[in-house]
C-alpha atoms as a PDB file:
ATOM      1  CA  UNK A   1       0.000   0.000   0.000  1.00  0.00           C
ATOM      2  CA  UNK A   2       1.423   3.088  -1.461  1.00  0.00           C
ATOM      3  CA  UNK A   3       0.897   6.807   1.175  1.00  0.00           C
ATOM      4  CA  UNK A   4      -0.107   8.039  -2.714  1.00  0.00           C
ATOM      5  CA  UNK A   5      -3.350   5.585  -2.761  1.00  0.00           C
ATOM      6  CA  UNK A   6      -4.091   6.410   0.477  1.00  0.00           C
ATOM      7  CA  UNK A   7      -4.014  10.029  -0.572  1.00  0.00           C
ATOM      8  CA  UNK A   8      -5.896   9.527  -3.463  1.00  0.00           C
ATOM      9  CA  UNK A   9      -8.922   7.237  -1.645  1.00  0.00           C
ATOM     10  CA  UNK A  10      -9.017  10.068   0.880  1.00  0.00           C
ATOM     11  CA  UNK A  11      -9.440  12.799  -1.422  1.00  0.00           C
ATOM     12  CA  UNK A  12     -12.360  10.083  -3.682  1.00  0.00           C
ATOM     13  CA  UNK A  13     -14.114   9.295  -0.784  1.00  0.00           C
ATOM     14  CA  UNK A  14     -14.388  13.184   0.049  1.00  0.00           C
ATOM     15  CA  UNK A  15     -15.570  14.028  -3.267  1.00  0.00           C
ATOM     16  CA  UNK A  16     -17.822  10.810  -2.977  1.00  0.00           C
ATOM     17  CA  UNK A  17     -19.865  11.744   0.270  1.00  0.00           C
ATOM     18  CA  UNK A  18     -19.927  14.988  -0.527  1.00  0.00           C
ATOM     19  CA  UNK A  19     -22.194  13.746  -3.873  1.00  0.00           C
ATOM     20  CA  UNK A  20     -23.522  11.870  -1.824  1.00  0.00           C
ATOM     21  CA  UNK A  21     -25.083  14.106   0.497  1.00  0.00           C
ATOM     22  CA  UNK A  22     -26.094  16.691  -2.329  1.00  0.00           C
ATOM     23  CA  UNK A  23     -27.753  14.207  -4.196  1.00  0.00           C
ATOM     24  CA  UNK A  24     -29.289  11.959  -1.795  1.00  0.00           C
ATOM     25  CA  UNK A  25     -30.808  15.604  -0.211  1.00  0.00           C
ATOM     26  CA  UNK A  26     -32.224  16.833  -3.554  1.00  0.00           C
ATOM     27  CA  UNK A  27     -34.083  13.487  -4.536  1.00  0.00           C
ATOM     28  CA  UNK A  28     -35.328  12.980  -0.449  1.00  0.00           C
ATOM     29  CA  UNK A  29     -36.809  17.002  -0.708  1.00  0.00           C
ATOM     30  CA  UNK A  30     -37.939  15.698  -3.840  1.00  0.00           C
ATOM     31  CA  UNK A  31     -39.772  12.375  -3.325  1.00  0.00           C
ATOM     32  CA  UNK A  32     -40.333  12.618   0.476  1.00  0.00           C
ATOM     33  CA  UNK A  33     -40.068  10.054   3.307  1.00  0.00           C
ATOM     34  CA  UNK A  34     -42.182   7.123   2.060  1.00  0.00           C
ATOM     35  CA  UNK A  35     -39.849   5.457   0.391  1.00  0.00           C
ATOM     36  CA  UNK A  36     -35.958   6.010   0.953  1.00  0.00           C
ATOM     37  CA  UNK A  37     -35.346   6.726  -3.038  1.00  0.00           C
ATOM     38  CA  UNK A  38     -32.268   8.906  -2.582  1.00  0.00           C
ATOM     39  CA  UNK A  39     -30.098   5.418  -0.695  1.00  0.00           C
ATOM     40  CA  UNK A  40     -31.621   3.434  -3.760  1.00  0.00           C
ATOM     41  CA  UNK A  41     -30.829   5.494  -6.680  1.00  0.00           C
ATOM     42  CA  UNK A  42     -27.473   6.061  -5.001  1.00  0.00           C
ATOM     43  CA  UNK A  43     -26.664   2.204  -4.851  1.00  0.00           C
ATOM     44  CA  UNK A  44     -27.998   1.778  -8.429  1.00  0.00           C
ATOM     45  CA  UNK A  45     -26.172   4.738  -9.939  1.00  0.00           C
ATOM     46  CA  UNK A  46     -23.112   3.550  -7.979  1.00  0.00           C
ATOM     47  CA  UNK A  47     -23.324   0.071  -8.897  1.00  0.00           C
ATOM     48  CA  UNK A  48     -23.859   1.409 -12.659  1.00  0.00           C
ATOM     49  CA  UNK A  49     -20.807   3.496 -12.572  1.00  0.00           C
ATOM     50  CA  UNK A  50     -18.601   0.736 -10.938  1.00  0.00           C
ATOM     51  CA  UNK A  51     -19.124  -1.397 -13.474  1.00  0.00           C
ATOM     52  CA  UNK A  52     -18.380   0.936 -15.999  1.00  0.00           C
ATOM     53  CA  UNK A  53     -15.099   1.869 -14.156  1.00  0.00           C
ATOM     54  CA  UNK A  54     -13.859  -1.824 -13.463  1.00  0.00           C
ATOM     55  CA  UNK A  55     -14.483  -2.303 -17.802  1.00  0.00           C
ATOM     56  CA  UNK A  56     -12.570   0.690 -18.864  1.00  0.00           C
ATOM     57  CA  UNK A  57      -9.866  -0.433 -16.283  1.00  0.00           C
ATOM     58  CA  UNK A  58      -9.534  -4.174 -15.714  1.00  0.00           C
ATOM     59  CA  UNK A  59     -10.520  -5.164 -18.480  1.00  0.00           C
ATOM     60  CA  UNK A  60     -10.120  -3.050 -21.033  1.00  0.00           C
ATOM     61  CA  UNK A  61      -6.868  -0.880 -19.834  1.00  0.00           C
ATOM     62  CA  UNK A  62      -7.826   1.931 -20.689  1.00  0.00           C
ATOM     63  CA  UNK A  63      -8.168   3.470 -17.165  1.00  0.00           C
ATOM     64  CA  UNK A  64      -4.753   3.294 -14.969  1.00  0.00           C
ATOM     65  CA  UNK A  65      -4.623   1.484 -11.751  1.00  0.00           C
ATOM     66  CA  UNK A  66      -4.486   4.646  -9.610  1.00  0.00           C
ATOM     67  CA  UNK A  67      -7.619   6.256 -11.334  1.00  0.00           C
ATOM     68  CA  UNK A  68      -9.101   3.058 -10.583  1.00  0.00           C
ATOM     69  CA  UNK A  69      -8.738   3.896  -6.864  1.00  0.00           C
ATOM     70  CA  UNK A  70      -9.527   6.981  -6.563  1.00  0.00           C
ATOM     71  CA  UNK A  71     -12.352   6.695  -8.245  1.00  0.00           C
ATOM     72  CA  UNK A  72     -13.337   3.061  -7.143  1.00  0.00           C
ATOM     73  CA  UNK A  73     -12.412   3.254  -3.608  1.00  0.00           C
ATOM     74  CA  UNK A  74     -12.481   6.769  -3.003  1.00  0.00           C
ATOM     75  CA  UNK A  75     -15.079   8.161  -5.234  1.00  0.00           C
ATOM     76  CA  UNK A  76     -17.654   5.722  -5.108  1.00  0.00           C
ATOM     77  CA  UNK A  77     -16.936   4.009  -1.863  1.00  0.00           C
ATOM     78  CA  UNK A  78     -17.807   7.352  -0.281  1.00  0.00           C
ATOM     79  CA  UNK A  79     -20.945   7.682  -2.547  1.00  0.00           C
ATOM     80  CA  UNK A  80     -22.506   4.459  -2.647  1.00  0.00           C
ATOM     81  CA  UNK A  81     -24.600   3.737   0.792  1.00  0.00           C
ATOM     82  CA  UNK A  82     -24.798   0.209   1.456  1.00  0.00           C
ATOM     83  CA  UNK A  83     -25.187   0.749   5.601  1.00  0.00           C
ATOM     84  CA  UNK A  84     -28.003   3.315   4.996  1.00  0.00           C
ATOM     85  CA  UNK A  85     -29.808   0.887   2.740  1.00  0.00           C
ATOM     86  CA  UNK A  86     -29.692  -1.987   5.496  1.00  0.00           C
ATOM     87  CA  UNK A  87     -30.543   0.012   8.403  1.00  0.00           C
ATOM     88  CA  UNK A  88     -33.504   1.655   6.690  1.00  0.00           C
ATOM     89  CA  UNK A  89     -34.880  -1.400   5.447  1.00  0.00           C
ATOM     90  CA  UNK A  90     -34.990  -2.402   9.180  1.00  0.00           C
ATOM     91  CA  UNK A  91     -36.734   0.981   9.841  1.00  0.00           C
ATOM     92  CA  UNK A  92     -39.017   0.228   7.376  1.00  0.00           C
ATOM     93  CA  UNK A  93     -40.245  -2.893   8.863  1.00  0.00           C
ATOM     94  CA  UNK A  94     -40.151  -1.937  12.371  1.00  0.00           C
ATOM     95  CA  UNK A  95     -42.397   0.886  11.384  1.00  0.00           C
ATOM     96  CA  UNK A  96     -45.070  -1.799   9.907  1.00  0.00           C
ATOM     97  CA  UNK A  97     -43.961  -1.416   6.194  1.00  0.00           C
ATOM     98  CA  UNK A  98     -42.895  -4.688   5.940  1.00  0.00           C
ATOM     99  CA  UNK A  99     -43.823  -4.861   2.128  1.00  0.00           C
ATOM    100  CA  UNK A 100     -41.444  -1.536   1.607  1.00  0.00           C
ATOM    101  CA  UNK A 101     -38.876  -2.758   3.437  1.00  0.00           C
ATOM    102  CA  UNK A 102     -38.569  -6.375   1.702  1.00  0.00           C
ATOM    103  CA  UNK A 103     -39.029  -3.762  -1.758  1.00  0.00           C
ATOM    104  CA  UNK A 104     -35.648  -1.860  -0.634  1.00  0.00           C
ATOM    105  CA  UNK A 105     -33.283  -4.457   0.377  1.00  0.00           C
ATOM    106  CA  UNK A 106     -34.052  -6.947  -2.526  1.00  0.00           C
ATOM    107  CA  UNK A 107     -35.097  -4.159  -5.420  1.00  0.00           C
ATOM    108  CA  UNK A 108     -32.206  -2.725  -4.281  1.00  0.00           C
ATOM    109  CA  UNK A 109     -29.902  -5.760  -4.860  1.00  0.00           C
ATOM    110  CA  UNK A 110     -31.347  -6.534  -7.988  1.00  0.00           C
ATOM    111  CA  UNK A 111     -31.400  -3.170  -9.396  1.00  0.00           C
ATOM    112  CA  UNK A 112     -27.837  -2.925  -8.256  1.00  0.00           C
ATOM    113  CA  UNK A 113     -26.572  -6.160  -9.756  1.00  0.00           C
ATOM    114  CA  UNK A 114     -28.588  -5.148 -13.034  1.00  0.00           C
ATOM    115  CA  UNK A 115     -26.780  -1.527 -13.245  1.00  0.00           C
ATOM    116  CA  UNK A 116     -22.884  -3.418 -12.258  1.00  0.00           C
ATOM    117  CA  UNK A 117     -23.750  -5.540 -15.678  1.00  0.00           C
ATOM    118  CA  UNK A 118     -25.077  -2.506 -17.501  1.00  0.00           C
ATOM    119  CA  UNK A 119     -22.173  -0.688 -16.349  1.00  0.00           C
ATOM    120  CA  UNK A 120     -19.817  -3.217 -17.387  1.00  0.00           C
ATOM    121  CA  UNK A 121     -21.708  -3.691 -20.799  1.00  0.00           C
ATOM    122  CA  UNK A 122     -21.479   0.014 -21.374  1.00  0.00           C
ATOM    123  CA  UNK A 123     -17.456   0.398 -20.095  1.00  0.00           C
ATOM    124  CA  UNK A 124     -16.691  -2.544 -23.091  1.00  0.00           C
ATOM    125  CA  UNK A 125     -18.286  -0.718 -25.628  1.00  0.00           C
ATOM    126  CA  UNK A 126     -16.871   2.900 -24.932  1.00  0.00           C
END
């Protein structure tokens, strides 16, 4: 482990929540508290963009390693919201919406894995 990936993870993650935040904020003013839509379009969009990322790089070489971790680790480890989505599918349930709870953890995992493909689809054709 090199202090210049650490650096660069630091400075992706910050960048990361910071979208994060921003984002998740606009679309929960936007859609309201019924359903937690900004932690599930995060996960999708991050999933999306992963697999985009891990095409151009791994597979493809067109992205350098250290890109790939600022942008993998950093970037969209600070964005993506994987702890949010599990506790508030617990909230969910606790709070009697059993059926919306079950809908966020598994729509969300399925939605997610169908974005990583897209993503990686998309990243070999680019």
């Amino acid at each position: 482990m090199r202090a210049s990936d650490v650096l660069l993870v630091a400075a992706g993650g910050a960048f990361g929540a910071t979208a994060r935040y921003v984002l998740g904020g606009w679309l929960a003013d936007r859609f309201g508290p019924a359903f937690p839509w900004h932690t599930f379009v995060i996960n999708v969009s991050g999933a999306f963009l992963l697999g985009v990322l891990m095409a151009l790089s791994v597979e493809r070489g067109i992205v350098p390693q250290s890109w790939r971790i600022a942008l993998g680790t950093g970037v969209l480890g600070g964005y993506t919201t994987f702890s949010t989505l599990s506790y508030e599918s617990i909230a969910l349930a606790a709070g009697g919406s059993h059926a919306l709870a079950l809908a966020n953890m598994f729509g969300s995992g399925a939605a997610g894995l169908l974005a990583a493909w897209l993503g990686l689809v998309v990243g070999r054709v680019i």
